[in-house]
PDB file of N, CA and C in Angstrom:
ATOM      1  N   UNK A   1     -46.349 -72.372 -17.084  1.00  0.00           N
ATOM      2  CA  UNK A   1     -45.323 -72.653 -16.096  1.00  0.00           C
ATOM      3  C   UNK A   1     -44.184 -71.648 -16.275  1.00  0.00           C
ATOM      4  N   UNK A   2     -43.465 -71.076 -15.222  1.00  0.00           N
ATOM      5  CA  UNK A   2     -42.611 -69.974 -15.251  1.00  0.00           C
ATOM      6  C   UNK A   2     -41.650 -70.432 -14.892  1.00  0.00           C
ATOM      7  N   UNK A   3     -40.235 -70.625 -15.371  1.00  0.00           N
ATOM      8  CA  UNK A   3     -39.220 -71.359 -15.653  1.00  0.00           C
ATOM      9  C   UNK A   3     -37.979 -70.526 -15.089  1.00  0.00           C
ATOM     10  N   UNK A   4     -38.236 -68.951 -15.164  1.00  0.00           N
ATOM     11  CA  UNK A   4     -37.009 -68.346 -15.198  1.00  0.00           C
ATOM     12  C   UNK A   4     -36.456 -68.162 -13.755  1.00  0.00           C
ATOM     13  N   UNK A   5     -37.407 -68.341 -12.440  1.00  0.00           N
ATOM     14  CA  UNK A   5     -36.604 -68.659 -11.513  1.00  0.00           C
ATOM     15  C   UNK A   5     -35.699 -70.184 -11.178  1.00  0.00           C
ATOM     16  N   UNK A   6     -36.182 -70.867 -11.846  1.00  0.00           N
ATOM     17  CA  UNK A   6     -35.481 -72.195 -11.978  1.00  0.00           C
ATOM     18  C   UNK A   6     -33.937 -71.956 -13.121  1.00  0.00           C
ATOM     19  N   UNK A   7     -34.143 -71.220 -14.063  1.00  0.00           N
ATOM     20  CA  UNK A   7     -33.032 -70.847 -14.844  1.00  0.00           C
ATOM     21  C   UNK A   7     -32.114 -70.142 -13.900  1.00  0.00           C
ATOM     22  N   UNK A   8     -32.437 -68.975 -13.018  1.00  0.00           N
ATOM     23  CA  UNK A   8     -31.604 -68.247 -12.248  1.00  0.00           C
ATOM     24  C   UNK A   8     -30.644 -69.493 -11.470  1.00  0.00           C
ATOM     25  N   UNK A   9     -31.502 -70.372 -10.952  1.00  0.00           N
ATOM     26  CA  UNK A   9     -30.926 -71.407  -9.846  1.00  0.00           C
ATOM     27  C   UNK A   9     -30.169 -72.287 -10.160  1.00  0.00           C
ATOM     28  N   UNK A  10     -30.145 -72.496 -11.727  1.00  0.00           N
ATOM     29  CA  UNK A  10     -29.511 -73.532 -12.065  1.00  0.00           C
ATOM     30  C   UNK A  10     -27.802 -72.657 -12.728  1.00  0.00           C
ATOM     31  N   UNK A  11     -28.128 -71.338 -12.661  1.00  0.00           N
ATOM     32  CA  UNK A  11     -26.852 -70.423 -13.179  1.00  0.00           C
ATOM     33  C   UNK A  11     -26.028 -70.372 -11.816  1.00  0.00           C
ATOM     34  N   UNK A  12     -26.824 -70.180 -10.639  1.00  0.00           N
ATOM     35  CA  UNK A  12     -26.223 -69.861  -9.715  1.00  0.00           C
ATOM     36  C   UNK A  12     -24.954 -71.297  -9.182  1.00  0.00           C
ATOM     37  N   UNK A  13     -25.823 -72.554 -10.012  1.00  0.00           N
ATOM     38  CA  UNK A  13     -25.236 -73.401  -9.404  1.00  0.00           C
ATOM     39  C   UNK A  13     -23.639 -73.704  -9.857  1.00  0.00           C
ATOM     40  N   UNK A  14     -24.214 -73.533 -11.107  1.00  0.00           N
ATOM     41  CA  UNK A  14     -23.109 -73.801 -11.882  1.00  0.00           C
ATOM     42  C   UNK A  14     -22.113 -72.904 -11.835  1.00  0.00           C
ATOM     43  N   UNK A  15     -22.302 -71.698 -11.393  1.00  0.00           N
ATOM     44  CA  UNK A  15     -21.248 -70.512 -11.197  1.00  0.00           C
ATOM     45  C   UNK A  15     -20.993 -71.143  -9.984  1.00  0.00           C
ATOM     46  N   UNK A  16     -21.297 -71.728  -8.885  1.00  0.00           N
ATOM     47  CA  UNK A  16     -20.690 -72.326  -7.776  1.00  0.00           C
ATOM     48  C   UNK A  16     -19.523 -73.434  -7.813  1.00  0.00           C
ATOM     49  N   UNK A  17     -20.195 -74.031  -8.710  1.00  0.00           N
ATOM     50  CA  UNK A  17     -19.359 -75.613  -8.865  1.00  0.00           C
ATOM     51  C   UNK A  17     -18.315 -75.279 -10.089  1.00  0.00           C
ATOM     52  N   UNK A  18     -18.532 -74.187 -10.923  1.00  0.00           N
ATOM     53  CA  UNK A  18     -17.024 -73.816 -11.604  1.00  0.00           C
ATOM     54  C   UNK A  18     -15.779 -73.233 -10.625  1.00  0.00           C
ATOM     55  N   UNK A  19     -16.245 -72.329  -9.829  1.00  0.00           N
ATOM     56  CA  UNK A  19     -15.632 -72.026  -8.984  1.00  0.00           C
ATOM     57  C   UNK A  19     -14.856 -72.978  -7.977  1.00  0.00           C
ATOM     58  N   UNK A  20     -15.869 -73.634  -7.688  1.00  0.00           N
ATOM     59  CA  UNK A  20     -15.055 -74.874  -6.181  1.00  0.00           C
ATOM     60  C   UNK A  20     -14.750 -75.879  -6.921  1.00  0.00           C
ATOM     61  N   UNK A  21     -14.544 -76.078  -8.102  1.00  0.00           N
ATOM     62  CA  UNK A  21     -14.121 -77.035  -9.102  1.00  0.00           C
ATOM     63  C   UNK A  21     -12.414 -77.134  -8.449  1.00  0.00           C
ATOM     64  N   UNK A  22     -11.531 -77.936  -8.322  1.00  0.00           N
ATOM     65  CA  UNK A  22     -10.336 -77.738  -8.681  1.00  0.00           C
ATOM     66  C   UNK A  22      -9.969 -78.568  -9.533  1.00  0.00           C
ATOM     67  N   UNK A  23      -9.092 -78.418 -10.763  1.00  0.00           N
ATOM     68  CA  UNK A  23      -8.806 -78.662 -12.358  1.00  0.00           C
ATOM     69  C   UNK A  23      -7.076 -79.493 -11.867  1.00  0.00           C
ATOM     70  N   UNK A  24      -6.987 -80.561 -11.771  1.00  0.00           N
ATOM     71  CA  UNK A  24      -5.522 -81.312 -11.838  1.00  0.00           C
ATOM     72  C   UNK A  24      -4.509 -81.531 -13.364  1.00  0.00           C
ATOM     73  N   UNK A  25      -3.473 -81.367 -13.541  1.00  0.00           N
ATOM     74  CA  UNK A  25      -2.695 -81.875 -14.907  1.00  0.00           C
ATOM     75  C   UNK A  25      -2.487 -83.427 -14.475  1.00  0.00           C
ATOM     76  N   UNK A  26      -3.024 -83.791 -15.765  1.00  0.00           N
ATOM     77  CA  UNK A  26      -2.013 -85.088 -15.259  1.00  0.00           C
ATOM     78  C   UNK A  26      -1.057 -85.264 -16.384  1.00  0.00           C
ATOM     79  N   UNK A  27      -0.156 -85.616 -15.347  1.00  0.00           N
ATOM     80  CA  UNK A  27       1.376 -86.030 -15.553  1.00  0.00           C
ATOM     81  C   UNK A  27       2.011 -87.171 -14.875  1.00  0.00           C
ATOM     82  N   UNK A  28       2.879 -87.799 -15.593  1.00  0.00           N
ATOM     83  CA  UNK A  28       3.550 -88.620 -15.403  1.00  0.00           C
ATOM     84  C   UNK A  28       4.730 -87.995 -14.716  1.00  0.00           C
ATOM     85  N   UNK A  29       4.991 -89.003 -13.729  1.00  0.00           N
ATOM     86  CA  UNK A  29       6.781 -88.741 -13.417  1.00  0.00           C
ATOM     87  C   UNK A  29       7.441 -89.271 -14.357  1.00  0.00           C
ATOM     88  N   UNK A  30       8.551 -88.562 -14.667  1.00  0.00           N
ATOM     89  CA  UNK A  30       9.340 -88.830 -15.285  1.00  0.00           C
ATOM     90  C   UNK A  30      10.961 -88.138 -14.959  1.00  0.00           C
ATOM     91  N   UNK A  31      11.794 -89.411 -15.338  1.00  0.00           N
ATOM     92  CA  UNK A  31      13.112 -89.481 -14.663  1.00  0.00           C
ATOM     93  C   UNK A  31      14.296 -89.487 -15.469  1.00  0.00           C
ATOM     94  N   UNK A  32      14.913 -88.461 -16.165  1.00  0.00           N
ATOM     95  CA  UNK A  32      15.171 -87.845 -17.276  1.00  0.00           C
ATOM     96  C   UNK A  32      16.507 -87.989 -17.206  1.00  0.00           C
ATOM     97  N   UNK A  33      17.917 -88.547 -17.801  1.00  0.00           N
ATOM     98  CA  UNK A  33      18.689 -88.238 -17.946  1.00  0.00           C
ATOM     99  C   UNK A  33      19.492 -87.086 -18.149  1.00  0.00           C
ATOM    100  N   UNK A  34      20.591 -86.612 -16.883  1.00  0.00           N
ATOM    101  CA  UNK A  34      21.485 -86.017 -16.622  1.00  0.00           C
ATOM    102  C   UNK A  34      22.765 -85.584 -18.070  1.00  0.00           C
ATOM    103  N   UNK A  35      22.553 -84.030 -18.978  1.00  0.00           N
ATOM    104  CA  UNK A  35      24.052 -84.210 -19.565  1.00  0.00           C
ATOM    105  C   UNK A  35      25.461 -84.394 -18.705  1.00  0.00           C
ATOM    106  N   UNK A  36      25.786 -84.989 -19.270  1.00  0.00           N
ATOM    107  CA  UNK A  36      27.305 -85.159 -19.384  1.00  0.00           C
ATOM    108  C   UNK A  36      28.139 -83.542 -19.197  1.00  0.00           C
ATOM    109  N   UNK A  37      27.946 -83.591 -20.266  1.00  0.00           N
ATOM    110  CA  UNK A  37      29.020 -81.967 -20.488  1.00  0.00           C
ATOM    111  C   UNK A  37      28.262 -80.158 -20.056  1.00  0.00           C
ATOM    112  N   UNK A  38      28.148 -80.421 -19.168  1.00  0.00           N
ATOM    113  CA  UNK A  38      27.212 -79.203 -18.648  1.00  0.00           C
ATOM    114  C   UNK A  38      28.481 -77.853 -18.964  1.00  0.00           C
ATOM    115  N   UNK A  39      27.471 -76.786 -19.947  1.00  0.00           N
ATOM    116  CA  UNK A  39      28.796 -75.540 -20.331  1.00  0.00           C
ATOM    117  C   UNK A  39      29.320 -75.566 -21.150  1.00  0.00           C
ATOM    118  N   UNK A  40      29.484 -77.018 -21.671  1.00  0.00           N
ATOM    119  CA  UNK A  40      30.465 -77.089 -22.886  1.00  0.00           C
ATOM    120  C   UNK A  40      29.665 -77.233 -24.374  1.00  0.00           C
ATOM    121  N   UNK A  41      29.822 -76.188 -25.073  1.00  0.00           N
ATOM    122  CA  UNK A  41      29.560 -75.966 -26.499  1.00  0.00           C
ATOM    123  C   UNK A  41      30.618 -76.148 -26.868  1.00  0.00           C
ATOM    124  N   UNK A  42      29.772 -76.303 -28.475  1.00  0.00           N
ATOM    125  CA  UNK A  42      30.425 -76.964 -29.785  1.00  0.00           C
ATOM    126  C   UNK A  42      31.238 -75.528 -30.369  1.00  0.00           C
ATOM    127  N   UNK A  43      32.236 -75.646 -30.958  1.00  0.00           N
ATOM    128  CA  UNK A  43      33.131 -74.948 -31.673  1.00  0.00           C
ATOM    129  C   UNK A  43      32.434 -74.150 -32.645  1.00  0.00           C
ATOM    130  N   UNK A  44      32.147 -73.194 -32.700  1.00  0.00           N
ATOM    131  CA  UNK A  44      31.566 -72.833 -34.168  1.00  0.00           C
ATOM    132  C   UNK A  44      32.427 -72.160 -35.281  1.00  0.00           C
ATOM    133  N   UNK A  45      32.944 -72.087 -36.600  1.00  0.00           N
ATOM    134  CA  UNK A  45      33.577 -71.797 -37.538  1.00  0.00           C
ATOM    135  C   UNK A  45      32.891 -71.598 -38.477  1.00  0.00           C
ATOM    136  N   UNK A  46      33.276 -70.186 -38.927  1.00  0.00           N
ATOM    137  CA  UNK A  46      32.506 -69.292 -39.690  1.00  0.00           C
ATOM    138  C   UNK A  46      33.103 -69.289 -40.581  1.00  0.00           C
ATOM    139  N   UNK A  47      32.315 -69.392 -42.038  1.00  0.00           N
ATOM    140  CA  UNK A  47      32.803 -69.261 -43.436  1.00  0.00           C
ATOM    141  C   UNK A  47      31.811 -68.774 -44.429  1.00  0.00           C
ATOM    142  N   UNK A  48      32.504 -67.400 -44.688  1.00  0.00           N
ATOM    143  CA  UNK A  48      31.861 -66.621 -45.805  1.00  0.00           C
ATOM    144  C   UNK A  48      32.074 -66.459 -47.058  1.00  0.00           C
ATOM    145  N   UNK A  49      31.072 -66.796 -47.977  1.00  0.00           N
ATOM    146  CA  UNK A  49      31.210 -67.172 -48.900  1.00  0.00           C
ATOM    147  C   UNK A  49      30.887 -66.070 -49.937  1.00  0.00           C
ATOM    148  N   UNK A  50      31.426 -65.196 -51.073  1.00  0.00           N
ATOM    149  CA  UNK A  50      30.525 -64.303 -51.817  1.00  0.00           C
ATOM    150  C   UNK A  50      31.710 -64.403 -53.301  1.00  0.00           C
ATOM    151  N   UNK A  51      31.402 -64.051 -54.306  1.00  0.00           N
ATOM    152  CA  UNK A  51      31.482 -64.314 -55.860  1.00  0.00           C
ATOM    153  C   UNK A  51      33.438 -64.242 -55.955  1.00  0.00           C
ATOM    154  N   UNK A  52      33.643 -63.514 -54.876  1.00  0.00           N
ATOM    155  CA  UNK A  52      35.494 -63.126 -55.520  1.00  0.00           C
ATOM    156  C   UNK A  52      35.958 -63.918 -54.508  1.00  0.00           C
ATOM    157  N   UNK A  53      36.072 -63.998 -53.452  1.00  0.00           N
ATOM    158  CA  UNK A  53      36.964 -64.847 -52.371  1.00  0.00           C
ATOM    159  C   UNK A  53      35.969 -65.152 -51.261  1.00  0.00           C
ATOM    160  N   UNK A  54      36.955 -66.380 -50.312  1.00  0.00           N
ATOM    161  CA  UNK A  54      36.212 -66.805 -49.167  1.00  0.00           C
ATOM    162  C   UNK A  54      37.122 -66.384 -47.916  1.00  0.00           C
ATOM    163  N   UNK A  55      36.362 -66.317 -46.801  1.00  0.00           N
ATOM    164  CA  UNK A  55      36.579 -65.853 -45.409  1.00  0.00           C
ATOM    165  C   UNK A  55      36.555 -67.463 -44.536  1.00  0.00           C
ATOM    166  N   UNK A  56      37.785 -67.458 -43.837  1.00  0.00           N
ATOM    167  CA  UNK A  56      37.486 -68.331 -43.272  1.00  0.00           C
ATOM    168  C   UNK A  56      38.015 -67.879 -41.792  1.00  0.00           C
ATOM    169  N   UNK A  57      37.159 -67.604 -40.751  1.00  0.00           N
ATOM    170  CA  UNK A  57      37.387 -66.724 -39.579  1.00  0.00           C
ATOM    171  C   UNK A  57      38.033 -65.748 -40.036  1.00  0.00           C
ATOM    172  N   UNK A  58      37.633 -64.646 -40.872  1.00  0.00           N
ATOM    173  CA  UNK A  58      38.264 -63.409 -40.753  1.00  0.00           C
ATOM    174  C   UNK A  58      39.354 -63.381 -41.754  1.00  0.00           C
ATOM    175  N   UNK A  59      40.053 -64.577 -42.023  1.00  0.00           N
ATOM    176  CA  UNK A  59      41.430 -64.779 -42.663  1.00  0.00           C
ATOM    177  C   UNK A  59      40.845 -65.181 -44.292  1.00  0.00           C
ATOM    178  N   UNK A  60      41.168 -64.471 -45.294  1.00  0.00           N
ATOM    179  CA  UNK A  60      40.543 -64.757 -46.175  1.00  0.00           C
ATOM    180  C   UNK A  60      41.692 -65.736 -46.647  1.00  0.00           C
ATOM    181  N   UNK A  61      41.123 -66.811 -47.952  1.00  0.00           N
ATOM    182  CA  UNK A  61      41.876 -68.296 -48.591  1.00  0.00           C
ATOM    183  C   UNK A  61      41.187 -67.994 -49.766  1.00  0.00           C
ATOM    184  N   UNK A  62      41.571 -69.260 -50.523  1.00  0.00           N
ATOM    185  CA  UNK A  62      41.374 -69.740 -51.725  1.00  0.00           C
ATOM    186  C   UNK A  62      40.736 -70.594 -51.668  1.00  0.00           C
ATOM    187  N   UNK A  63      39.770 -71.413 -52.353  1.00  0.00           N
ATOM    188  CA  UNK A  63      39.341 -72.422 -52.494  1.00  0.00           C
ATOM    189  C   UNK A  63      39.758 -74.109 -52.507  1.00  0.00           C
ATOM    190  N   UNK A  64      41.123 -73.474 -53.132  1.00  0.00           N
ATOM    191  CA  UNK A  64      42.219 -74.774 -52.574  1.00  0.00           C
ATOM    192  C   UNK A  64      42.639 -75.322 -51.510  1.00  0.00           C
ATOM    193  N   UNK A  65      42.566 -73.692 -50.889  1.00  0.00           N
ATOM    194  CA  UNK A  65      43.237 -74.021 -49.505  1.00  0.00           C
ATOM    195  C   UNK A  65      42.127 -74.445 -48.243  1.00  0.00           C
ATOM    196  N   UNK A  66      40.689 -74.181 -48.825  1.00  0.00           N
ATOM    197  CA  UNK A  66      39.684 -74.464 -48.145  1.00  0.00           C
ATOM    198  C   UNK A  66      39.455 -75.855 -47.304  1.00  0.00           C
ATOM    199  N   UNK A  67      39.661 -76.979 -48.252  1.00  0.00           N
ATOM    200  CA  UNK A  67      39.612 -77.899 -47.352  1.00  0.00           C
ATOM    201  C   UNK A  67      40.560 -78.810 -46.907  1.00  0.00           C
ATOM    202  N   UNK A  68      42.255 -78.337 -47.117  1.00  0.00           N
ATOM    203  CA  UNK A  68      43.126 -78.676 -45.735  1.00  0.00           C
ATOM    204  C   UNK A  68      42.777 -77.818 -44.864  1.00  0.00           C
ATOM    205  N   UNK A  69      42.642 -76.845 -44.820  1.00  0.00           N
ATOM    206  CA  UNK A  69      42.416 -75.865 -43.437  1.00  0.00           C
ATOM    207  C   UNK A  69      40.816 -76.537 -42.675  1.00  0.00           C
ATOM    208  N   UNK A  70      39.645 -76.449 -43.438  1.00  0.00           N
ATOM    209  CA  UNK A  70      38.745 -77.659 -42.582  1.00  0.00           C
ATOM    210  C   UNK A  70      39.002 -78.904 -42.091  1.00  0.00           C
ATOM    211  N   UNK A  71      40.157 -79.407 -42.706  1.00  0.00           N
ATOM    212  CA  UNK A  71      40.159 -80.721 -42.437  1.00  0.00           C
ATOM    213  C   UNK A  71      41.130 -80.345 -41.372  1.00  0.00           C
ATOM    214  N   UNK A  72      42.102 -79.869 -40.797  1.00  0.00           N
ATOM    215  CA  UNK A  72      42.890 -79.346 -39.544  1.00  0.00           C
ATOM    216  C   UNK A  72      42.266 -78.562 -38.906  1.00  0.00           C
ATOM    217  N   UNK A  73      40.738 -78.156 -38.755  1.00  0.00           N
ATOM    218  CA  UNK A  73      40.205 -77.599 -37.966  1.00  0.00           C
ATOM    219  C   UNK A  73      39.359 -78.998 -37.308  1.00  0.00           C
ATOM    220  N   UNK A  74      38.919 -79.338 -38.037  1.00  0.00           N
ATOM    221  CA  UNK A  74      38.092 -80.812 -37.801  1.00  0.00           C
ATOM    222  C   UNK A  74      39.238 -81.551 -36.594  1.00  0.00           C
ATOM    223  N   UNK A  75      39.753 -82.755 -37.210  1.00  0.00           N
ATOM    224  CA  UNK A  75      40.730 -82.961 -36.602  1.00  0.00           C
ATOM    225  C   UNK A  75      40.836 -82.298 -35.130  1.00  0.00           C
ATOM    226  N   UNK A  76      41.295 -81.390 -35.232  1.00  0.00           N
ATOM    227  CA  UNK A  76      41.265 -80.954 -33.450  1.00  0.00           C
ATOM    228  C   UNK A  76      40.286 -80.802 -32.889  1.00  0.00           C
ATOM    229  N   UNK A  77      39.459 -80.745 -33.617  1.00  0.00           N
ATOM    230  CA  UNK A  77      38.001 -80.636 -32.606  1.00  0.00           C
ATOM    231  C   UNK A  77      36.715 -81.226 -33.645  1.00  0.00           C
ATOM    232  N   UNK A  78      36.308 -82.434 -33.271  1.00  0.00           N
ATOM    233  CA  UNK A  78      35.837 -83.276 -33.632  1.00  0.00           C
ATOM    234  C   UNK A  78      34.240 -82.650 -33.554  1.00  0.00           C
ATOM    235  N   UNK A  79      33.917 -81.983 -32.928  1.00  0.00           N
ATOM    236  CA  UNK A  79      32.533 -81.528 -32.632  1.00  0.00           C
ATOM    237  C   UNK A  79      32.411 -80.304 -33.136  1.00  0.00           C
ATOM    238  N   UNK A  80      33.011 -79.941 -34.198  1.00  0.00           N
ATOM    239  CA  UNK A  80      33.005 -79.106 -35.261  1.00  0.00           C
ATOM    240  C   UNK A  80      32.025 -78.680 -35.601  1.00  0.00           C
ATOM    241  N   UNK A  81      31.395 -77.255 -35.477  1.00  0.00           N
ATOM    242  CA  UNK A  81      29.767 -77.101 -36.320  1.00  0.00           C
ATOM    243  C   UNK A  81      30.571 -76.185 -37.084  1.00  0.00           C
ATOM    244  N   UNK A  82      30.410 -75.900 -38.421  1.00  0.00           N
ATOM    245  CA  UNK A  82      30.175 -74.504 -39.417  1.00  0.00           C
ATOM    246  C   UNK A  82      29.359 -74.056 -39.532  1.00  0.00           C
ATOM    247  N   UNK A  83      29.244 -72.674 -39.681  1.00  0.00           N
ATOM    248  CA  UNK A  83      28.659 -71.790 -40.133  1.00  0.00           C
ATOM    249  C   UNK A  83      29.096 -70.877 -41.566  1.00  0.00           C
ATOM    250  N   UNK A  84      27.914 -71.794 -42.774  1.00  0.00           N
ATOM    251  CA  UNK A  84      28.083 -71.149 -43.681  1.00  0.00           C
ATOM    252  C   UNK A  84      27.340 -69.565 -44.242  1.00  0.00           C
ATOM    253  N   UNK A  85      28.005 -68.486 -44.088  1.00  0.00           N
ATOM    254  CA  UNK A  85      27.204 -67.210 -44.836  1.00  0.00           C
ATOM    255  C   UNK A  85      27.696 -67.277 -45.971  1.00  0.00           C
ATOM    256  N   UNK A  86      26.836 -66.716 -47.023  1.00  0.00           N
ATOM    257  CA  UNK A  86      26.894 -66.639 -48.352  1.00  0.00           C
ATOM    258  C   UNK A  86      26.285 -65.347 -48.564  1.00  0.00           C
ATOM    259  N   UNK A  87      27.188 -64.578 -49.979  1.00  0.00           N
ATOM    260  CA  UNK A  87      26.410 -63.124 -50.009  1.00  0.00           C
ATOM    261  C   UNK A  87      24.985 -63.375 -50.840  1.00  0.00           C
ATOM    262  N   UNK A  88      24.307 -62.838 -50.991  1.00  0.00           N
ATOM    263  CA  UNK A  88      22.867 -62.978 -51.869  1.00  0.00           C
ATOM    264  C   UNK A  88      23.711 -62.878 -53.232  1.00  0.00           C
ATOM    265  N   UNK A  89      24.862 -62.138 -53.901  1.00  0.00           N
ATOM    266  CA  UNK A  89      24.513 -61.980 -55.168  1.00  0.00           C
ATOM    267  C   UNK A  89      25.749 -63.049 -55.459  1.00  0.00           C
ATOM    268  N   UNK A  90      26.360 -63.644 -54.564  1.00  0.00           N
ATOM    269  CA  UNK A  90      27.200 -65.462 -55.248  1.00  0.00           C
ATOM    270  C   UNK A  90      26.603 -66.780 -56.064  1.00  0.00           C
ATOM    271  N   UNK A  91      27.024 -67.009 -56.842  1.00  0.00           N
ATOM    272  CA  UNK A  91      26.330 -67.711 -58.184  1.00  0.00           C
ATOM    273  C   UNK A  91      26.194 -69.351 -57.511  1.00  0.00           C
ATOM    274  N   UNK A  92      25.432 -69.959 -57.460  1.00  0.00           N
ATOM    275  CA  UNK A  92      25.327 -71.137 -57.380  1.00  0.00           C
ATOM    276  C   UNK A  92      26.037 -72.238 -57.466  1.00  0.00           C
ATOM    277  N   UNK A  93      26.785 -72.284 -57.958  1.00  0.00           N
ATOM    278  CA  UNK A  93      28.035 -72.874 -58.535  1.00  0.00           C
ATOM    279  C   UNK A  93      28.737 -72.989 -57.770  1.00  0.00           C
ATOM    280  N   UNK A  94      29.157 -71.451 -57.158  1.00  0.00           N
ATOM    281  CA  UNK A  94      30.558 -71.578 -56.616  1.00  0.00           C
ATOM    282  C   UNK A  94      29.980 -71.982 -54.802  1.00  0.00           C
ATOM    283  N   UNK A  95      28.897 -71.892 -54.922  1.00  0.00           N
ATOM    284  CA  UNK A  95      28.477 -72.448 -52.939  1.00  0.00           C
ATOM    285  C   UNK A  95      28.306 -73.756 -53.055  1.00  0.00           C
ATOM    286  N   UNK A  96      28.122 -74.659 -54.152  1.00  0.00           N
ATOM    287  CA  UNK A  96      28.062 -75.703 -54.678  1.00  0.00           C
ATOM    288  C   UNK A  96      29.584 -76.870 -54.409  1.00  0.00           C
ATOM    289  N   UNK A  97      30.626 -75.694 -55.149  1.00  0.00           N
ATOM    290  CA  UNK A  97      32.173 -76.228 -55.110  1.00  0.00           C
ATOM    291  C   UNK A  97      32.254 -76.146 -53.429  1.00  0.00           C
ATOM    292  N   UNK A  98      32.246 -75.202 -52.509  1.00  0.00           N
ATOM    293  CA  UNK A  98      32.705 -74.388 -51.370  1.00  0.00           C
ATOM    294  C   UNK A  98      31.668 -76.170 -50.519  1.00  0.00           C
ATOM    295  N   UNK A  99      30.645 -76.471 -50.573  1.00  0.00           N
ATOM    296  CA  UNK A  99      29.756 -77.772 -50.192  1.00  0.00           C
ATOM    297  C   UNK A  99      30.932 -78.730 -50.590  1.00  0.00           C
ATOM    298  N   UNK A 100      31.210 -78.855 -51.870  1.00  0.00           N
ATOM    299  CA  UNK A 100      32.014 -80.154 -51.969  1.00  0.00           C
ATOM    300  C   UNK A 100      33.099 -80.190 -51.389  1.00  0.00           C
ATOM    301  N   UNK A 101      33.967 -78.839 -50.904  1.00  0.00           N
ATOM    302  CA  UNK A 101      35.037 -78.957 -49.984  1.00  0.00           C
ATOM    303  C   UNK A 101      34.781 -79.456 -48.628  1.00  0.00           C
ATOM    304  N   UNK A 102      33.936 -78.594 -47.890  1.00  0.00           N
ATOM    305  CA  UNK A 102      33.399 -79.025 -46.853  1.00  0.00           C
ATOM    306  C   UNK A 102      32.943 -80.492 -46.553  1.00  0.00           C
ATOM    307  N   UNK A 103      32.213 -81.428 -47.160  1.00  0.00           N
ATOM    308  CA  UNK A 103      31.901 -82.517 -47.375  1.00  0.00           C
ATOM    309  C   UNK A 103      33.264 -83.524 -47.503  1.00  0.00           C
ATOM    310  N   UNK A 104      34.020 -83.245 -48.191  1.00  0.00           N
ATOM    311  CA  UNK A 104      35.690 -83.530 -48.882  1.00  0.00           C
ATOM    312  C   UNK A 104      36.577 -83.726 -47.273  1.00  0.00           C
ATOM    313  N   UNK A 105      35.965 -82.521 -46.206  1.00  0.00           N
ATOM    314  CA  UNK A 105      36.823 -82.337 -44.704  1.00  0.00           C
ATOM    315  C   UNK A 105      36.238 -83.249 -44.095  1.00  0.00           C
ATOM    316  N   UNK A 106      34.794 -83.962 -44.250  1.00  0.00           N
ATOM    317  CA  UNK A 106      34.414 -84.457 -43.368  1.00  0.00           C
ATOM    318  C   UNK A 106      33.514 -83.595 -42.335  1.00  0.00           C
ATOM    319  N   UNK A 107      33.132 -82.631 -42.364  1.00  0.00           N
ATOM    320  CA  UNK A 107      31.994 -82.001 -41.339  1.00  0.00           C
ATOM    321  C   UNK A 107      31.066 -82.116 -41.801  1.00  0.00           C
ATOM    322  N   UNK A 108      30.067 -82.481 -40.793  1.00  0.00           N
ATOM    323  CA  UNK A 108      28.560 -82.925 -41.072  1.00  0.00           C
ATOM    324  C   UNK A 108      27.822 -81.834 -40.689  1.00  0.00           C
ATOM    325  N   UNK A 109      27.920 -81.032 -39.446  1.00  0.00           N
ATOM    326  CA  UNK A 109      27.451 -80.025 -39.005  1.00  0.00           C
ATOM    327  C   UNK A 109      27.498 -78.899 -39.111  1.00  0.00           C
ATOM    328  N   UNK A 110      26.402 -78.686 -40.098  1.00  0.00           N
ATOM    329  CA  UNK A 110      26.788 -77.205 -40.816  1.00  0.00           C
ATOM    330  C   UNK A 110      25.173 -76.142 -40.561  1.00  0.00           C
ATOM    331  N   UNK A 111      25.503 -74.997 -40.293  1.00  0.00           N
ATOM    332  CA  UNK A 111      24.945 -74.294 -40.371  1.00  0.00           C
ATOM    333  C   UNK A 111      24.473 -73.318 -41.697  1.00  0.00           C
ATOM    334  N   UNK A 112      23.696 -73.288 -42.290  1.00  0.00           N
ATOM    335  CA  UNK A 112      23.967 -72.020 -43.479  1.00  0.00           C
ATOM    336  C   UNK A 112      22.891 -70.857 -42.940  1.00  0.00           C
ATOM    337  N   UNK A 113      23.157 -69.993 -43.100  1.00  0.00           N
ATOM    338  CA  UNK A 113      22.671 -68.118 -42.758  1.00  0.00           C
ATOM    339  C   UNK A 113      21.981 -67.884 -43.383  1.00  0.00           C
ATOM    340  N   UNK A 114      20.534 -68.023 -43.923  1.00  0.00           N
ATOM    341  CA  UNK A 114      19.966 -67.286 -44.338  1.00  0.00           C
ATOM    342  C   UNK A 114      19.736 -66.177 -44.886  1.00  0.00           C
ATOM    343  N   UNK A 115      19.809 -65.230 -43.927  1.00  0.00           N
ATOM    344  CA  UNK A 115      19.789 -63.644 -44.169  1.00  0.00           C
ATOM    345  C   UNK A 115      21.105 -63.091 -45.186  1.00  0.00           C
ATOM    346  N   UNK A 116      20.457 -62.220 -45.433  1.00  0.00           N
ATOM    347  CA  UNK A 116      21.332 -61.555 -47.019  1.00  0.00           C
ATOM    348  C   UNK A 116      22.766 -60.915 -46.165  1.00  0.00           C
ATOM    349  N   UNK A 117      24.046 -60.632 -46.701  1.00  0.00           N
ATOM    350  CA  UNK A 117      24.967 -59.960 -46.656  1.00  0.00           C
ATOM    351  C   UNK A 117      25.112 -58.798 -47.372  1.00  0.00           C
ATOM    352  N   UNK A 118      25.189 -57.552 -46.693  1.00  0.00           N
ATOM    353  CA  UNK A 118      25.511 -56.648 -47.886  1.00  0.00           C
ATOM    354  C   UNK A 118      26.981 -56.074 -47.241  1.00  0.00           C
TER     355      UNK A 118
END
């Protein structure tokens, strides 16, 4: 029995019916709540951290002075994120103290930087 014109016919078919196939997503509707504050971002405050002094926007401080100045940045703007950079060669310790200030102001939202400073 010779099969391979029946193989041709059954390729042809199936190349037909993939084709005139049409493929649907299904999805749900769904009815999504509207933000509030459209545009408005969070504050961001940058603080750099490396072995001799800290940066706090540009303005360098002391460690003392670190967290009244967070805590009067807080305060006015409640939606406070930081951003902590730290240099690669600052000792553990002292990003440790620079955490307990921050924590001490009350900001929860903190960013830390990854990438090295040189």
């Amino acid at each position: 029995m010779n099969i391979t014109s029946m193989i041709d016919v059954i390729f042809i078919l199936l190349i037909f019916f993939m084709i005139s196939t049409q493929f649907k997503k299904n999805s749900l509707p769904l009815d999504l709540p509207h933000s509030q504050n459209k545009g408005q971002q969070d504050t961001v405050l940058v603080l750099s951290v490396n072995q001799e002094e800290l940066e706090l926007d540009g303005k360098i401080i002391s460690l003392e002075e670190l967290e009244p100045q967070l805590k009067a940045h807080y305060e006015g703007d409640p939606e406070l994120t930081l951003s902590l950079e730290c240099h690669k060669e600052t000792q553990f310790q002292r990003v440790v103290d620079v955490l307990g200030r921050i924590q001490g102001a009350g900001i929860s939202k903190i960013g830390i930087v990854h990438e090295t400073m040189d």
